[in-house]
N, C-alpha and C. Protein backbone atom coordinates (compact mmCIF):
# COMPACT_ATOMS: atom_id res chain seq x y z
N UNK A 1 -3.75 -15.32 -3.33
CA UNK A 1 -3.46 -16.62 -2.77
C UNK A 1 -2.01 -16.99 -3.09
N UNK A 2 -1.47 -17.46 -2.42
CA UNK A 2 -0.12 -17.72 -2.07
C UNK A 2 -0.20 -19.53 -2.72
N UNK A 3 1.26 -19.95 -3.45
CA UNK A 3 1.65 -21.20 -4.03
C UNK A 3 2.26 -22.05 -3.32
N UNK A 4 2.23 -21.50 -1.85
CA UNK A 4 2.94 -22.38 -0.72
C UNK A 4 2.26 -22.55 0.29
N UNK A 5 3.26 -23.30 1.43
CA UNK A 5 2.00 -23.15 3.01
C UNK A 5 2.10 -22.62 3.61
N UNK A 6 3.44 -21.66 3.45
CA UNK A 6 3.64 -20.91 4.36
C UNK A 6 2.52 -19.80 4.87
N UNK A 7 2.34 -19.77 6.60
CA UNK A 7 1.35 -18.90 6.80
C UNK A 7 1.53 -17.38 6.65
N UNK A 8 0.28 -16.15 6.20
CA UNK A 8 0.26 -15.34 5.83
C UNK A 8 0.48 -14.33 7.51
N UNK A 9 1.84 -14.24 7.68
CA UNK A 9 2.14 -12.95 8.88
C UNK A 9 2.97 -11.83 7.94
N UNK A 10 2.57 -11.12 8.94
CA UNK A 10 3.45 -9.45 8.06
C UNK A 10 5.34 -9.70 7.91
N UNK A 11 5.79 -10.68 8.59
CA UNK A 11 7.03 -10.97 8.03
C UNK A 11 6.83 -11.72 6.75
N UNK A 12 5.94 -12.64 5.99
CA UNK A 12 5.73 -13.21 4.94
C UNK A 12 5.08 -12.51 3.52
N UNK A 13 4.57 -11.52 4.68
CA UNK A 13 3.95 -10.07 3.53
C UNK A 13 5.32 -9.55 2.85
N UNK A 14 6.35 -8.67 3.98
CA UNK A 14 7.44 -8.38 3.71
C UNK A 14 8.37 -9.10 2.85
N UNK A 15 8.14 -10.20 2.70
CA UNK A 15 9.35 -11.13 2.22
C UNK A 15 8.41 -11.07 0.35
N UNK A 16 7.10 -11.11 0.18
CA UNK A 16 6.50 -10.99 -0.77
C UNK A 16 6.99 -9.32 -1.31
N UNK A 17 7.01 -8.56 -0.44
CA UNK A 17 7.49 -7.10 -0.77
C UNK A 17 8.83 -6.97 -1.35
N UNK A 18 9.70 -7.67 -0.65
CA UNK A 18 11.28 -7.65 -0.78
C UNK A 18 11.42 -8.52 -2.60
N UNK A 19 10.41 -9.15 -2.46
CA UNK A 19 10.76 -9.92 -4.27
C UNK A 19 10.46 -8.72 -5.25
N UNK A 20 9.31 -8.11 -4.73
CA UNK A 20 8.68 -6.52 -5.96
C UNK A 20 10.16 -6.01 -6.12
N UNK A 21 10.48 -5.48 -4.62
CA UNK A 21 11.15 -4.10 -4.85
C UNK A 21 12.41 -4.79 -5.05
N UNK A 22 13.22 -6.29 -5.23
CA UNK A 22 13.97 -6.43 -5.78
C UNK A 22 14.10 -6.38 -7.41
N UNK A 23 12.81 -6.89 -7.95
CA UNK A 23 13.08 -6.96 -8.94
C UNK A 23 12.71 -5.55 -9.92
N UNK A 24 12.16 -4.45 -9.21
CA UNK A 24 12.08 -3.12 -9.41
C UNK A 24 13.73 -2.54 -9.18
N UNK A 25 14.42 -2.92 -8.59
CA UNK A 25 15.64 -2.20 -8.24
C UNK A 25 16.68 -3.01 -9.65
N UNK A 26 16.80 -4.17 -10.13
CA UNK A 26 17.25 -5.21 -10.94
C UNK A 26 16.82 -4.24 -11.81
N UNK A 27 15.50 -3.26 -12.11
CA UNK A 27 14.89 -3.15 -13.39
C UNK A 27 15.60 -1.70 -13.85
N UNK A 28 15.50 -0.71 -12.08
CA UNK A 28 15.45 0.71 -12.80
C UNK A 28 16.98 1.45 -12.09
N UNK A 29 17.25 0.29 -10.93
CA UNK A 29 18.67 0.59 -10.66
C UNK A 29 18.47 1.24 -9.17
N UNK A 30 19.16 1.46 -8.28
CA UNK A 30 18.92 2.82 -7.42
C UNK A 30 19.42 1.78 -5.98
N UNK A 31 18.93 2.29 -4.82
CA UNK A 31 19.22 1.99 -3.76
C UNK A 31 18.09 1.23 -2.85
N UNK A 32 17.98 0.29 -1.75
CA UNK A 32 16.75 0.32 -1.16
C UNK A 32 15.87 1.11 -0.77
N UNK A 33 16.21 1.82 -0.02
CA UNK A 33 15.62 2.93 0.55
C UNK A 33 14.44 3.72 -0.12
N UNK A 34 15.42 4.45 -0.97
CA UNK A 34 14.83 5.38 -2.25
C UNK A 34 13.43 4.66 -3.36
N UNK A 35 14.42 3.16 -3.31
CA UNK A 35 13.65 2.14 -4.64
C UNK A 35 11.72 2.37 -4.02
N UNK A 36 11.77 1.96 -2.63
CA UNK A 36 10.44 1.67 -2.12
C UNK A 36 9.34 3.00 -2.36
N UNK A 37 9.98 4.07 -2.31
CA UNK A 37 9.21 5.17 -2.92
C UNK A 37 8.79 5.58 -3.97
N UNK A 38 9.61 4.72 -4.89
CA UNK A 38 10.09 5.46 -6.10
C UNK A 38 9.03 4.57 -7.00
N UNK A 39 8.72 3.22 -6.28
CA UNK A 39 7.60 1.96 -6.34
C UNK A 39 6.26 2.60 -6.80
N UNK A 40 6.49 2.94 -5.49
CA UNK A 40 4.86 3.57 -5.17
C UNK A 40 4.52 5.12 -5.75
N UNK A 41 5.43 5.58 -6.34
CA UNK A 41 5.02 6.24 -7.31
C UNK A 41 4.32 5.88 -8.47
N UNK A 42 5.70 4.57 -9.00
CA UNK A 42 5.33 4.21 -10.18
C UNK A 42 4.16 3.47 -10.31
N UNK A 43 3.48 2.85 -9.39
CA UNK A 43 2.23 2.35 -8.99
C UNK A 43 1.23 3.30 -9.19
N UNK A 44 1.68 4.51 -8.55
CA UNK A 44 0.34 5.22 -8.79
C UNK A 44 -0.05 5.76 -10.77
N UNK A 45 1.57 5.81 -11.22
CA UNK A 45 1.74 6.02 -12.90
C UNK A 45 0.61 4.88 -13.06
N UNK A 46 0.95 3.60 -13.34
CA UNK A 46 0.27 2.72 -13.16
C UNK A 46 -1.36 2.58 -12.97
N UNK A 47 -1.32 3.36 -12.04
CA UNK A 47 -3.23 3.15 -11.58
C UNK A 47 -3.63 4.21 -12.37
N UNK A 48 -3.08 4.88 -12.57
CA UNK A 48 -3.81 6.48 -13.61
C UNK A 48 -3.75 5.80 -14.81
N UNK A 49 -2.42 5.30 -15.37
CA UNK A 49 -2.63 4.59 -16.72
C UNK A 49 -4.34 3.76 -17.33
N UNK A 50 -3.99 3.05 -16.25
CA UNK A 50 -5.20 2.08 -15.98
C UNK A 50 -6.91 2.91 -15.55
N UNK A 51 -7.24 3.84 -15.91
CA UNK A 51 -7.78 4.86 -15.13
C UNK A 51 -8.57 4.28 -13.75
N UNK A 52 -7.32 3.98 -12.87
CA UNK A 52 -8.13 3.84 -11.36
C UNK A 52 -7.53 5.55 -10.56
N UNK A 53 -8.15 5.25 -9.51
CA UNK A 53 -7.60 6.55 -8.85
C UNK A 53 -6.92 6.10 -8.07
N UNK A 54 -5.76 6.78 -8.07
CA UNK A 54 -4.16 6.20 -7.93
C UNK A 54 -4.24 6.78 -5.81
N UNK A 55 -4.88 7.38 -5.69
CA UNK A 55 -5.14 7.86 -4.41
C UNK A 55 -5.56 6.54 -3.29
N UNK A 56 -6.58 6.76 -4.31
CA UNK A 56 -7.96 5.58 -3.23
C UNK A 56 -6.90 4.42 -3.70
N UNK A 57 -5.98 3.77 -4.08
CA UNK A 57 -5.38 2.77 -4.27
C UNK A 57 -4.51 2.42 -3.08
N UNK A 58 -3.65 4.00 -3.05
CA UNK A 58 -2.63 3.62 -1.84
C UNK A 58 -3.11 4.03 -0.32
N UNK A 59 -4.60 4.64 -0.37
CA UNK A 59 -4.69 4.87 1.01
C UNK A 59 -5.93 3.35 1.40
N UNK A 60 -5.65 2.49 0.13
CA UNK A 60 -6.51 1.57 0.53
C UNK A 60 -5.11 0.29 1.00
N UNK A 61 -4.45 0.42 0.51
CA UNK A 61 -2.95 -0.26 0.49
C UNK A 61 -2.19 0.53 1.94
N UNK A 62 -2.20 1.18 2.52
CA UNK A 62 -2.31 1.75 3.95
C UNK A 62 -3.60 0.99 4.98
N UNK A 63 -4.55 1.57 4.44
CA UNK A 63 -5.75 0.80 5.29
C UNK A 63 -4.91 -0.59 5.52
N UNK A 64 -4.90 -1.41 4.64
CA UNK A 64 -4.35 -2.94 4.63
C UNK A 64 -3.58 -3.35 5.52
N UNK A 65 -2.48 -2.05 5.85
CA UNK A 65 -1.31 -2.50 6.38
C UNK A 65 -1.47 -2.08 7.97
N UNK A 66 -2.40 -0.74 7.87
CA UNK A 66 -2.85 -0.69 9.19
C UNK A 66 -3.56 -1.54 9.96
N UNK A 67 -4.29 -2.05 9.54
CA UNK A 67 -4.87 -3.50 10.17
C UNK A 67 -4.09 -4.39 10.31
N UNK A 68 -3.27 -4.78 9.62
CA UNK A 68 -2.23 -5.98 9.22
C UNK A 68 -1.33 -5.74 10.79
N UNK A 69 -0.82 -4.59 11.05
CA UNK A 69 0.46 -4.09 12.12
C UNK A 69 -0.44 -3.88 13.11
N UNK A 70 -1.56 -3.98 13.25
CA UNK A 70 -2.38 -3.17 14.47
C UNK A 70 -3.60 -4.27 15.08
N UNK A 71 -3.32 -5.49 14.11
CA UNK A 71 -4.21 -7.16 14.68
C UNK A 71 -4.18 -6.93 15.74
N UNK A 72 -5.13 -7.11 16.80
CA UNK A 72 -4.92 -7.76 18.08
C UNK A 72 -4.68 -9.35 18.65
N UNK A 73 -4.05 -9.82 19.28
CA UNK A 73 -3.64 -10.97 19.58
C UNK A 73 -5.09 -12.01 18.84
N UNK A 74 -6.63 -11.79 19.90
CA UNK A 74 -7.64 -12.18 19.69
C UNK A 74 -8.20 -12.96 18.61
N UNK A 75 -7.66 -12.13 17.55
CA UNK A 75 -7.57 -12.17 16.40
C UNK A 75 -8.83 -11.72 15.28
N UNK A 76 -9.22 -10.06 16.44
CA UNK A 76 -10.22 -9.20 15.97
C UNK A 76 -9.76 -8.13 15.04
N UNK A 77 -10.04 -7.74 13.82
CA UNK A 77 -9.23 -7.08 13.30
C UNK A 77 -9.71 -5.62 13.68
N UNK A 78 -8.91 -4.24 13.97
CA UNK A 78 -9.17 -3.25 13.93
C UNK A 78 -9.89 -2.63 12.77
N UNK A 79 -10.39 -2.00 12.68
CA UNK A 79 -10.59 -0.50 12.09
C UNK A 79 -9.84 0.47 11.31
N UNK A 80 -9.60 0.63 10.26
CA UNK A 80 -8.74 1.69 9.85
C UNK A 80 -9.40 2.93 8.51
N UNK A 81 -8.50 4.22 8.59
CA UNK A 81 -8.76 5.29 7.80
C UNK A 81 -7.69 5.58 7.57
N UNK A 82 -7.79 5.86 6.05
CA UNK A 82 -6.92 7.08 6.10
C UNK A 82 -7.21 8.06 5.07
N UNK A 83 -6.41 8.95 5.58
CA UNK A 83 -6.88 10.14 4.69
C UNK A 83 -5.57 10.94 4.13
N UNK A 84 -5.62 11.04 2.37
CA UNK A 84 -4.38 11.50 2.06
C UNK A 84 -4.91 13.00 1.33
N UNK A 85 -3.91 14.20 1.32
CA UNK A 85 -4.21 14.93 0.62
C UNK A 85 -3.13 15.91 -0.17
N UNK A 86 -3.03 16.10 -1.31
CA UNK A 86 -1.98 16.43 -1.90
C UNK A 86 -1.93 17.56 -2.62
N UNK A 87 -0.94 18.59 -2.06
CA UNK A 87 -0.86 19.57 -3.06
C UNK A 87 -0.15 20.34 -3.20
N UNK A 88 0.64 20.16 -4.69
CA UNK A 88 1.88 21.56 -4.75
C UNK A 88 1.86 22.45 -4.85
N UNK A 89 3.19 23.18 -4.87
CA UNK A 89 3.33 24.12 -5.35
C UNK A 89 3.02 24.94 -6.19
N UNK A 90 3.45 24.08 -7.34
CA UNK A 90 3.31 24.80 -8.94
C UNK A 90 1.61 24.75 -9.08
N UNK A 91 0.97 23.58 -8.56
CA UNK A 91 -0.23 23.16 -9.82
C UNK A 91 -1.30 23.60 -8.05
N UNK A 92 -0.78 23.34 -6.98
CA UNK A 92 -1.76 23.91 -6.28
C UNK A 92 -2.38 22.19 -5.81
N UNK A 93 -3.50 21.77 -5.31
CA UNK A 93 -4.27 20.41 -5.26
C UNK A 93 -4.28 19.73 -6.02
N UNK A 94 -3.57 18.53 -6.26
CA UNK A 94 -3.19 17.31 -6.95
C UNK A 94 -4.41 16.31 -6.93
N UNK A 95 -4.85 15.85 -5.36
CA UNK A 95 -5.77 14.93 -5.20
C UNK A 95 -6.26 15.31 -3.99
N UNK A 96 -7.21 14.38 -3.70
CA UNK A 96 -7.16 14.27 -2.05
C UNK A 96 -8.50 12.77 -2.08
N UNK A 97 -8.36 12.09 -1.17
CA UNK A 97 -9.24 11.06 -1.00
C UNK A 97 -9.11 10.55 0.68
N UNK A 98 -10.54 10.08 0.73
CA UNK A 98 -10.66 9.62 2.28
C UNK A 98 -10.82 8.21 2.42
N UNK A 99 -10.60 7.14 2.75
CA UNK A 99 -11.28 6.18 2.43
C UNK A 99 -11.40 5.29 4.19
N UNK A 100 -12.65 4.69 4.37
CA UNK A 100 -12.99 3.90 5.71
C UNK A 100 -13.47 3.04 5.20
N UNK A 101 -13.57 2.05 6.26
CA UNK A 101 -14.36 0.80 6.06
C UNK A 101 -15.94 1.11 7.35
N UNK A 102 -16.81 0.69 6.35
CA UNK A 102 -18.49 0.50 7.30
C UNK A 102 -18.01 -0.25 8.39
N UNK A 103 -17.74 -1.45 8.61
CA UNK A 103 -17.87 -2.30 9.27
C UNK A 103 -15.97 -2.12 10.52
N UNK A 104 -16.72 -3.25 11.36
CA UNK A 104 -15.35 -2.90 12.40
C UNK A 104 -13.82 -3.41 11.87
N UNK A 105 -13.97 -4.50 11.17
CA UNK A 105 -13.31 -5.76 10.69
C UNK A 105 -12.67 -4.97 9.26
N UNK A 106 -11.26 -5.03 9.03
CA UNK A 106 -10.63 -4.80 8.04
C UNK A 106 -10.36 -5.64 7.11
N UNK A 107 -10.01 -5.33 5.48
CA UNK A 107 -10.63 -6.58 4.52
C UNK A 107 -9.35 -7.50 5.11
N UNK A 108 -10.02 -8.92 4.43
CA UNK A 108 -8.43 -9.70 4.97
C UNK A 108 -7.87 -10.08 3.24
């Protein structure tokens, strides 16, 4: 929940984004670009710390945004999946996770 009135559109999401990754860039230094990746890494450090699964976190944080960019006017929300899967070189399969929603309607 938001401390203002401003209404919740994906330019107000963004502007909530632009405060993180400013004050992530203030913290660890670097460029825009780079900083936003370098985020969501440290997020996933983060969710493993915490023992969540750092996977199902960001392909649920995708789901979000896919619905979010893909609203229809109506104001029915789509459907979304995604599916991430990861694996290097050295170590071979890192992760992999699928995640959908039952229902048609994406969380709000």
């Amino acid at each position: 929940m938001l401390l203002d009135d401003k209404p919740i559109t994906n330019d107000r999401r963004a502007d909530i984004a632009q405060v993180a990754i400013n004050a992530f860039i203030a913290e660890v230094g670097g460029d825009f670009e780079n900083a936003i990746g370098d985020l969501i890494a440290d997020l996933c450090h983060l969710a493993q710390r915490e023992k969540l699964d750092a996977l199902s976190q960001v392909a649920n944080g995708l789901n979000h945004w896919a619905c979010e960019v893909t609203d229809p006017p109506d104001g029915m929300q789509n459907e979304a999946r995604c599916s991430i899967d990861i694996e290097t070189r050295k170590y071979g399969k890192v992760g992999e996770t699928w995640i959908a929603f039952d229902s048609a309607r994406c969380p709000t």
